[in-house]
PDB file of N, CA and C in Angstrom:
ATOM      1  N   UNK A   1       0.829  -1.183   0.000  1.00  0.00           N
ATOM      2  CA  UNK A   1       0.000   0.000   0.000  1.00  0.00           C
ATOM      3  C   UNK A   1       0.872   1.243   0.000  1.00  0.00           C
ATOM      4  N   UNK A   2      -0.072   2.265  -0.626  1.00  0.00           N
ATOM      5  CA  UNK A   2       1.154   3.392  -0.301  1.00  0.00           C
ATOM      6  C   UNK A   2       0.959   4.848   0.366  1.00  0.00           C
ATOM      7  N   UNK A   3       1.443   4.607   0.874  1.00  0.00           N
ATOM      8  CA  UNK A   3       1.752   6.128   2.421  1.00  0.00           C
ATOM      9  C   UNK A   3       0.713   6.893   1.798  1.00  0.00           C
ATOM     10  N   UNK A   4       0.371   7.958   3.042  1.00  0.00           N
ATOM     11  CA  UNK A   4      -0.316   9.041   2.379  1.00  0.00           C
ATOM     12  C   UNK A   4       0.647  10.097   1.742  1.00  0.00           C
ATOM     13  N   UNK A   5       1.476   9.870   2.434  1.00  0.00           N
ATOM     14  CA  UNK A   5       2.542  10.803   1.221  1.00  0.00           C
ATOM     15  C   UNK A   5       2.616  10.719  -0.377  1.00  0.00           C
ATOM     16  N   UNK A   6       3.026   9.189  -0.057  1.00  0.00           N
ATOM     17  CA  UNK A   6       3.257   8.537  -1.910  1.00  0.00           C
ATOM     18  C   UNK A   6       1.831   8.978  -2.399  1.00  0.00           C
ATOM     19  N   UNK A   7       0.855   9.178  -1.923  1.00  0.00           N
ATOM     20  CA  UNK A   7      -0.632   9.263  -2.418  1.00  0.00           C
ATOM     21  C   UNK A   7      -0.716  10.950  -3.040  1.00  0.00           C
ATOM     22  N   UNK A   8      -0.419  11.428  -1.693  1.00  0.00           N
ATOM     23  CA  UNK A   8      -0.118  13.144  -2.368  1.00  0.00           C
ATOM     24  C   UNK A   8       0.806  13.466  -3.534  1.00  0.00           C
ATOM     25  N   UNK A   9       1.822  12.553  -3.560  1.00  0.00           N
ATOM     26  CA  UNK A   9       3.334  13.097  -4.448  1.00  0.00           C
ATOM     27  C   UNK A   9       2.740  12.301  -5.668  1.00  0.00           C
ATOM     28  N   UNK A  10       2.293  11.163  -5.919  1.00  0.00           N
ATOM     29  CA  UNK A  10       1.450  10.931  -6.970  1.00  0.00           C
ATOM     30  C   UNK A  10       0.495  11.974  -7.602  1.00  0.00           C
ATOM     31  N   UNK A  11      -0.192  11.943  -6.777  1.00  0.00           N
ATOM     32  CA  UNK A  11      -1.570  13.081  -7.236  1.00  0.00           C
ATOM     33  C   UNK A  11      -0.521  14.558  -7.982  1.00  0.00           C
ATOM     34  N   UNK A  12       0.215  15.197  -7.514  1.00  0.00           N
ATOM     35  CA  UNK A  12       1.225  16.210  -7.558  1.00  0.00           C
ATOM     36  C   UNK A  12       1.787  16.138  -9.005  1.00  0.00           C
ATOM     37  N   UNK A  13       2.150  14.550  -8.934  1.00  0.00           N
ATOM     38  CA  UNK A  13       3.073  14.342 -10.017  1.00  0.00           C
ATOM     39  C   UNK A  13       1.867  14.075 -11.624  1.00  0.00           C
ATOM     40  N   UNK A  14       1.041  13.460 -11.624  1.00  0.00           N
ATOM     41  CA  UNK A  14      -0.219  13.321 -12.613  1.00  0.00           C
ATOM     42  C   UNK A  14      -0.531  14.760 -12.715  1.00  0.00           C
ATOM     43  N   UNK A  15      -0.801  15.827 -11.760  1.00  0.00           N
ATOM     44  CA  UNK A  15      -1.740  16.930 -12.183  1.00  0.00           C
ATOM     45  C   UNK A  15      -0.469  17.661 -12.895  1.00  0.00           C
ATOM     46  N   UNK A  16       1.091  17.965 -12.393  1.00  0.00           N
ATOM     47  CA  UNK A  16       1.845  18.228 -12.959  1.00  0.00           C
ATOM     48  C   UNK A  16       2.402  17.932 -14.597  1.00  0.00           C
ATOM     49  N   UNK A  17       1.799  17.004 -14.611  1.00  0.00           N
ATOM     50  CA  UNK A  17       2.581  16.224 -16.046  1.00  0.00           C
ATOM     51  C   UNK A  17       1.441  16.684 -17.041  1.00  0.00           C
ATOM     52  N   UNK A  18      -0.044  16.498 -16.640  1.00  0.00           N
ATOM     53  CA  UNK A  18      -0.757  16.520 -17.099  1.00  0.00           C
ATOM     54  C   UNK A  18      -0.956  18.721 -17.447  1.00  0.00           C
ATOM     55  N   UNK A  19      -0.612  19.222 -16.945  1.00  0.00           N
ATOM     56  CA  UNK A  19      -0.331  20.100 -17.084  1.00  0.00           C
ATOM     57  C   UNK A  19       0.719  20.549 -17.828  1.00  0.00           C
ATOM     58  N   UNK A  20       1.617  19.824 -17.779  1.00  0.00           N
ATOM     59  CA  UNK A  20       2.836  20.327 -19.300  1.00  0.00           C
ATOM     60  C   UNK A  20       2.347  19.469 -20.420  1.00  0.00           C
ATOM     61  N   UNK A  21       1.706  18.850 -20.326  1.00  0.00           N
ATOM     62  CA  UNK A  21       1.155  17.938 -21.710  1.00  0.00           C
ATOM     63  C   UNK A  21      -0.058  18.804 -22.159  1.00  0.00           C
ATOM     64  N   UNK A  22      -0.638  19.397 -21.678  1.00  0.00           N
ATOM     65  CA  UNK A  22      -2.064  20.771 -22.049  1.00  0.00           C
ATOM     66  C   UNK A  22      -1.270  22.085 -22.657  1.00  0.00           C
ATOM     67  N   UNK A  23       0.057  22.049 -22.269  1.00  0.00           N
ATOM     68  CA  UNK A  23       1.011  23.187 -22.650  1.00  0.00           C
ATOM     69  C   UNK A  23       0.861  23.811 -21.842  1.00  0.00           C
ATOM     70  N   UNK A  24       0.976  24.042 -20.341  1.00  0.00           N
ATOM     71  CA  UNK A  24       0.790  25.519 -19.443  1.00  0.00           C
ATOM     72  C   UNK A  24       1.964  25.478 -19.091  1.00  0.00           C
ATOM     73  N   UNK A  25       2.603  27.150 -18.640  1.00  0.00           N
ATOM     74  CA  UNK A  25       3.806  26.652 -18.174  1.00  0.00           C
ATOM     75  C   UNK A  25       3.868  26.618 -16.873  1.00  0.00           C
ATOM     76  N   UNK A  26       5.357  26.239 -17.043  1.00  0.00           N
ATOM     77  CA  UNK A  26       6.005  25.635 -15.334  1.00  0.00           C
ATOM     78  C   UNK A  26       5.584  26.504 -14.065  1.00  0.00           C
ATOM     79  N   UNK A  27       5.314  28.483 -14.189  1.00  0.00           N
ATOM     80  CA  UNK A  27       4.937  28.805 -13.405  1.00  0.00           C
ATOM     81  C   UNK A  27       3.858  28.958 -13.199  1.00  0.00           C
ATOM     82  N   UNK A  28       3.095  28.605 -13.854  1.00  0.00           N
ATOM     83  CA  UNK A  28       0.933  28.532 -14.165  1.00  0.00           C
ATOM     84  C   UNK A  28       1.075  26.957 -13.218  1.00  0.00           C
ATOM     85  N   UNK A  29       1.677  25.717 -13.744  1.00  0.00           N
ATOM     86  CA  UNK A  29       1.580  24.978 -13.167  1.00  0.00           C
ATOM     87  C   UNK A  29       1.984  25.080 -11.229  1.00  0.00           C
ATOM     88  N   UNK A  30       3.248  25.267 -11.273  1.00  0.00           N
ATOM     89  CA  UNK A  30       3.515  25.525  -9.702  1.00  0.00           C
ATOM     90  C   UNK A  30       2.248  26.368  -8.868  1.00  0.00           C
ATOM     91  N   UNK A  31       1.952  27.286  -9.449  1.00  0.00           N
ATOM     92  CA  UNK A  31       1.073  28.394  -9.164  1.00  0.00           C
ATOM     93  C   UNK A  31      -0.222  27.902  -8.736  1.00  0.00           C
ATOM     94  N   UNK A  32      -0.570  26.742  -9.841  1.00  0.00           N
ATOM     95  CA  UNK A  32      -1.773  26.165  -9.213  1.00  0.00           C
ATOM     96  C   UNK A  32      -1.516  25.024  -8.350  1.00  0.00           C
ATOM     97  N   UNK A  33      -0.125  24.376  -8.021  1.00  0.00           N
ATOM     98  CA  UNK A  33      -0.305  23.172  -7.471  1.00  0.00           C
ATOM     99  C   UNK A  33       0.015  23.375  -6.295  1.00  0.00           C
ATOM    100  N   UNK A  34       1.339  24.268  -6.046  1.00  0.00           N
ATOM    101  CA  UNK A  34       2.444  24.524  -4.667  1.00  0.00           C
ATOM    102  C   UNK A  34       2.108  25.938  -3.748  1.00  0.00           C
ATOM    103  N   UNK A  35       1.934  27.278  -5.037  1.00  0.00           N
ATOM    104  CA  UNK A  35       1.872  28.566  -4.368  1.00  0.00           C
ATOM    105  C   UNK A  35       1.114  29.464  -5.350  1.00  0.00           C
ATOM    106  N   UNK A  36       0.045  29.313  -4.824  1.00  0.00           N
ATOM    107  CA  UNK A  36      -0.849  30.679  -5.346  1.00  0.00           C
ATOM    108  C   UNK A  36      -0.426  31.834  -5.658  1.00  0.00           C
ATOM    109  N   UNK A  37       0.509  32.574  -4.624  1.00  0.00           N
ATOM    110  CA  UNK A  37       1.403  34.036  -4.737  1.00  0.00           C
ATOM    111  C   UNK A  37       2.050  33.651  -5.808  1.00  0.00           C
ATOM    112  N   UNK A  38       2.617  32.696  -7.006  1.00  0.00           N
ATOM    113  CA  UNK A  38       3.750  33.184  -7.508  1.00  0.00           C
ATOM    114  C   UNK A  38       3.424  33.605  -8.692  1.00  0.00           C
ATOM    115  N   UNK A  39       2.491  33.842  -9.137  1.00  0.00           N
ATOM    116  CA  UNK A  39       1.914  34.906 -10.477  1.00  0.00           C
ATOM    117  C   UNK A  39       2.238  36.071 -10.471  1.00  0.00           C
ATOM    118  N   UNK A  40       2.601  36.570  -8.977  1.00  0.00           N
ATOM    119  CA  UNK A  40       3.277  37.734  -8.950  1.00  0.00           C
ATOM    120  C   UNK A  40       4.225  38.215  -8.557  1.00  0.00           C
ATOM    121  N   UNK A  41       5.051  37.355  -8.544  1.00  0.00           N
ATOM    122  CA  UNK A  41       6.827  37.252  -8.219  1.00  0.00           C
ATOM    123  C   UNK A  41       7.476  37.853  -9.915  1.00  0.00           C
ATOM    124  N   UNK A  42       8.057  38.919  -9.668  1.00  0.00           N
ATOM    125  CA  UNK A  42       8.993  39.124 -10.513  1.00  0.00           C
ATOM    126  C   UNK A  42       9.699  37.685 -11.332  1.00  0.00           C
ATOM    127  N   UNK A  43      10.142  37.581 -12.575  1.00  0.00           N
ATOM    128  CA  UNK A  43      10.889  37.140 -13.420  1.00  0.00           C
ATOM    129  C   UNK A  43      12.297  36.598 -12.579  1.00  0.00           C
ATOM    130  N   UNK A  44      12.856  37.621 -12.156  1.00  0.00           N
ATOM    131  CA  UNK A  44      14.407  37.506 -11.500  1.00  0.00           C
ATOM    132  C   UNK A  44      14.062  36.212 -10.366  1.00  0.00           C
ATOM    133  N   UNK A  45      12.730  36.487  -9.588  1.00  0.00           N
ATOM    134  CA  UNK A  45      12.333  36.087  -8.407  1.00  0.00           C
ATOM    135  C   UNK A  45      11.667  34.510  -8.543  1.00  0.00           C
ATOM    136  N   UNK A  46      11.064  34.298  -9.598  1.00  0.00           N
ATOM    137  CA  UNK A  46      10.622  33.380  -9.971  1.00  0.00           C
ATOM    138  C   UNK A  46      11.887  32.242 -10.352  1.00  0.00           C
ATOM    139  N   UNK A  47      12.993  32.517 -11.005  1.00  0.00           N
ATOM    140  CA  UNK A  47      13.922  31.833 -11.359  1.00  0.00           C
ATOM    141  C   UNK A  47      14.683  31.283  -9.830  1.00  0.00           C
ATOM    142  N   UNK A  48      14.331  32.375  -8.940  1.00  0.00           N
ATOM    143  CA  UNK A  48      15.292  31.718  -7.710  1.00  0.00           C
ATOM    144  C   UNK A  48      14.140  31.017  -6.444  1.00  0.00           C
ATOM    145  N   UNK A  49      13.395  30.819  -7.060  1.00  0.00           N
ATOM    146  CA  UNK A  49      12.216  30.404  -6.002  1.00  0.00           C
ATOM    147  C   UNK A  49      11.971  28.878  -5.996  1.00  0.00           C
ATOM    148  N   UNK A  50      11.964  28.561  -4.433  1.00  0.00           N
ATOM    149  CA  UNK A  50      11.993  27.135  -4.159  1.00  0.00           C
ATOM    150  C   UNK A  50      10.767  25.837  -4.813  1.00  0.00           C
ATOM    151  N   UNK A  51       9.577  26.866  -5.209  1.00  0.00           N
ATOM    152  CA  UNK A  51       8.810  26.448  -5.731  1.00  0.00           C
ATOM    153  C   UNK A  51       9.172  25.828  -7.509  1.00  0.00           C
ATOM    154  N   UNK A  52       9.924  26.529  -8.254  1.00  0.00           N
ATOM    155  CA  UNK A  52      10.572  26.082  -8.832  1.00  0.00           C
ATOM    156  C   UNK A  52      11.418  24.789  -9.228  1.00  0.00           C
ATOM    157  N   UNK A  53      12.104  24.609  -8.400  1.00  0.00           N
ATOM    158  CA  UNK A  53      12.857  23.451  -7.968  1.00  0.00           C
ATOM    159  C   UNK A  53      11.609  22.336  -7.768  1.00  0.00           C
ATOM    160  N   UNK A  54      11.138  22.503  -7.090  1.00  0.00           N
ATOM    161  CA  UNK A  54      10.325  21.848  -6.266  1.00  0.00           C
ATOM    162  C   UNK A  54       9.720  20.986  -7.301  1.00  0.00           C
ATOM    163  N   UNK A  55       9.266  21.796  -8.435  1.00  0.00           N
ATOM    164  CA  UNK A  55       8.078  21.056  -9.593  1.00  0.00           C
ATOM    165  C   UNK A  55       9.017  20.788 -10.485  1.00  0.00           C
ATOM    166  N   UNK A  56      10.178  21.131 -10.470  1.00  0.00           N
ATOM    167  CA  UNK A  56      11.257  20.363 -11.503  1.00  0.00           C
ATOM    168  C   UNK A  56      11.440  18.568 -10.991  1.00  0.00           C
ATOM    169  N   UNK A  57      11.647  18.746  -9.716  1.00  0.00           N
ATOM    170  CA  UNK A  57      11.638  17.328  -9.195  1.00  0.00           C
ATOM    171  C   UNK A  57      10.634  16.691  -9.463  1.00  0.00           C
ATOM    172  N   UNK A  58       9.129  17.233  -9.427  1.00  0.00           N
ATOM    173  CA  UNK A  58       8.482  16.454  -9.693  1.00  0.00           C
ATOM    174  C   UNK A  58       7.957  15.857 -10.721  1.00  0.00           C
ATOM    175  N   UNK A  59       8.581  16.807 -11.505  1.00  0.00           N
ATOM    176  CA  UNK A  59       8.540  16.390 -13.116  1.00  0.00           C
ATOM    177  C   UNK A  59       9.596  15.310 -12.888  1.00  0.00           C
ATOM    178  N   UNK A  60      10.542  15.608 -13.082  1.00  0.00           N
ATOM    179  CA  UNK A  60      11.552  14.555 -12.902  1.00  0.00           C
ATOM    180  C   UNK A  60      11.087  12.569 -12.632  1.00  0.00           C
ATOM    181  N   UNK A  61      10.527  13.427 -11.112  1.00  0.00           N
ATOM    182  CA  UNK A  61       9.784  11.847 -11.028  1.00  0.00           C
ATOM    183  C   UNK A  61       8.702  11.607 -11.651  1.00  0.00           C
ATOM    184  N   UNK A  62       7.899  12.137 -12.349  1.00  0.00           N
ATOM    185  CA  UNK A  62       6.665  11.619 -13.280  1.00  0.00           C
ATOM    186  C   UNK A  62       7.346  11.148 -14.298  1.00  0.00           C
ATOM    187  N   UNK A  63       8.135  11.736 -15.097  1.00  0.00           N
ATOM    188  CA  UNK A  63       8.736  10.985 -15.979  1.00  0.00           C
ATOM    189  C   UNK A  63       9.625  10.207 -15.626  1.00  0.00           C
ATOM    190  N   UNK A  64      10.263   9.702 -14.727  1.00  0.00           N
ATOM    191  CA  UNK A  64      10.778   8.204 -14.236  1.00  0.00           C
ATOM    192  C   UNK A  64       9.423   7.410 -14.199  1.00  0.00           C
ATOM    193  N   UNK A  65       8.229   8.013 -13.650  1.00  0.00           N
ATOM    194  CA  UNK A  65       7.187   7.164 -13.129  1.00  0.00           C
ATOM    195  C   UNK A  65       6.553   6.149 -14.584  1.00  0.00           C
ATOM    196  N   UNK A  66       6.518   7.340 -15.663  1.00  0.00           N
ATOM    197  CA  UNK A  66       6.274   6.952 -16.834  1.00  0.00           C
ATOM    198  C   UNK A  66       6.481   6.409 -17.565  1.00  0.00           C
ATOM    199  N   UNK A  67       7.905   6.130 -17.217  1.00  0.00           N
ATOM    200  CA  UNK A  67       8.723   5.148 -18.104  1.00  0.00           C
ATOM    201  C   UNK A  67       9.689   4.222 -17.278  1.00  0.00           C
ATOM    202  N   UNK A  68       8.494   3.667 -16.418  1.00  0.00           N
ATOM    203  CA  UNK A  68       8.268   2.353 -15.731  1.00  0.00           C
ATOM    204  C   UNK A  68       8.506   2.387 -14.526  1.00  0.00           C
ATOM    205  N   UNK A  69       8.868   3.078 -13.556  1.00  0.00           N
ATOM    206  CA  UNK A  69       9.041   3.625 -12.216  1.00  0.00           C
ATOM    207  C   UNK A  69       8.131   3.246 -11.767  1.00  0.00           C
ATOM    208  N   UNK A  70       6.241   3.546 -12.267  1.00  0.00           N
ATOM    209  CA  UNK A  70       5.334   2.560 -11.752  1.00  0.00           C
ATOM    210  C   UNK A  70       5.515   1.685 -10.621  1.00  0.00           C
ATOM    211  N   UNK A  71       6.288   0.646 -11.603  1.00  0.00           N
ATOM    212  CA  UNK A  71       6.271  -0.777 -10.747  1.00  0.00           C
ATOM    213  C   UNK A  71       6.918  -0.772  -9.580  1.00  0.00           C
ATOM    214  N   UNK A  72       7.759  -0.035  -9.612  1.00  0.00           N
ATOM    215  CA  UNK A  72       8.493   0.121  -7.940  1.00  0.00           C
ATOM    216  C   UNK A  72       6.967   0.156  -6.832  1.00  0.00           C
ATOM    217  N   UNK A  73       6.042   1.085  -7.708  1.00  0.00           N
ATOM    218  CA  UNK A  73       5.048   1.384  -6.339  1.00  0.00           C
ATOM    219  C   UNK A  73       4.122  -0.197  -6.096  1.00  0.00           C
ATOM    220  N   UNK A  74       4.106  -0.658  -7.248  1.00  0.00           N
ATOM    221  CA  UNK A  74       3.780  -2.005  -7.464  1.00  0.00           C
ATOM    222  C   UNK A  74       3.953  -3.287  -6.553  1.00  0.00           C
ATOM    223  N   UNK A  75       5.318  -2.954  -6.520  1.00  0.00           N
ATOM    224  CA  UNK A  75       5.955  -4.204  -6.455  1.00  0.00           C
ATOM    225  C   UNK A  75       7.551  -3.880  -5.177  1.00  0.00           C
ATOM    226  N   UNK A  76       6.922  -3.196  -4.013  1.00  0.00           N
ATOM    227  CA  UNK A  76       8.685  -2.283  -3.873  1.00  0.00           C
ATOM    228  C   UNK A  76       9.121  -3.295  -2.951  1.00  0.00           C
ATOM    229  N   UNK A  77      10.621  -2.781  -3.188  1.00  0.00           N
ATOM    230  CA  UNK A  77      11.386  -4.080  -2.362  1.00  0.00           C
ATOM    231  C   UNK A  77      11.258  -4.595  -1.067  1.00  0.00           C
ATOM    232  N   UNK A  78      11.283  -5.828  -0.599  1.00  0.00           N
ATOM    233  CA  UNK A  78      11.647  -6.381   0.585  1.00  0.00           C
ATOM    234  C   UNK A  78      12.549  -6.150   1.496  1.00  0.00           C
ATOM    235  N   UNK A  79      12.817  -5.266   2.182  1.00  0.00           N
ATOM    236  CA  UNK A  79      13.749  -4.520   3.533  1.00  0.00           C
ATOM    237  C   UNK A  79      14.484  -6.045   3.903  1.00  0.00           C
ATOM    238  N   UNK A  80      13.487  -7.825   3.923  1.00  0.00           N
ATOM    239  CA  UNK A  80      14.022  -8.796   4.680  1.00  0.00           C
ATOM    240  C   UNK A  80      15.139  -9.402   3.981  1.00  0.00           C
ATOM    241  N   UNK A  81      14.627  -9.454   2.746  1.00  0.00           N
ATOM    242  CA  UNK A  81      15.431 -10.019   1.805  1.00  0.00           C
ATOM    243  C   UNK A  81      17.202  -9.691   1.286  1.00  0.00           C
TER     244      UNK A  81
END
């Protein structure tokens, strides 16, 4: 089963992906997923903002997820073994 975390960072990672696949960008996306305020962060400010980072990772992991990362949630390893 998986954590309520893995449940949130899933959900995060689908609305994210699914959002660069509609074409919005990276700060429309963050904006709606992480921080409401950042529609109005300066350019300079936006490039150094943690929110940033933040949805890069999670892109990151949607596309691991996508191209088969899945199965880890599937199937994840045995700690005994």
């Amino acid at each position: 089963r998986l954590s309520a975390f893995q449940l949130h960072r899933a959900a995060l990672m689908l609305r994210a992906w699914d959002g660069v696949e509609y074409g919005a960008s990276r700060r429309a996306i963050a904006s709606v997923l992480l921080n409401h305020n950042l529609n109005t962060l300066r350019a300079l400010d936006w490039k150094n903002a943690p929110e940033r980072r933040r949805l890069a990772r999670i892109l990151i992991a949607s596309r691991d997820a996508i191209e088969g990362g899945y199965l880890r949630w599937l199937a994840p390893r045995n700690p005994l073994r």
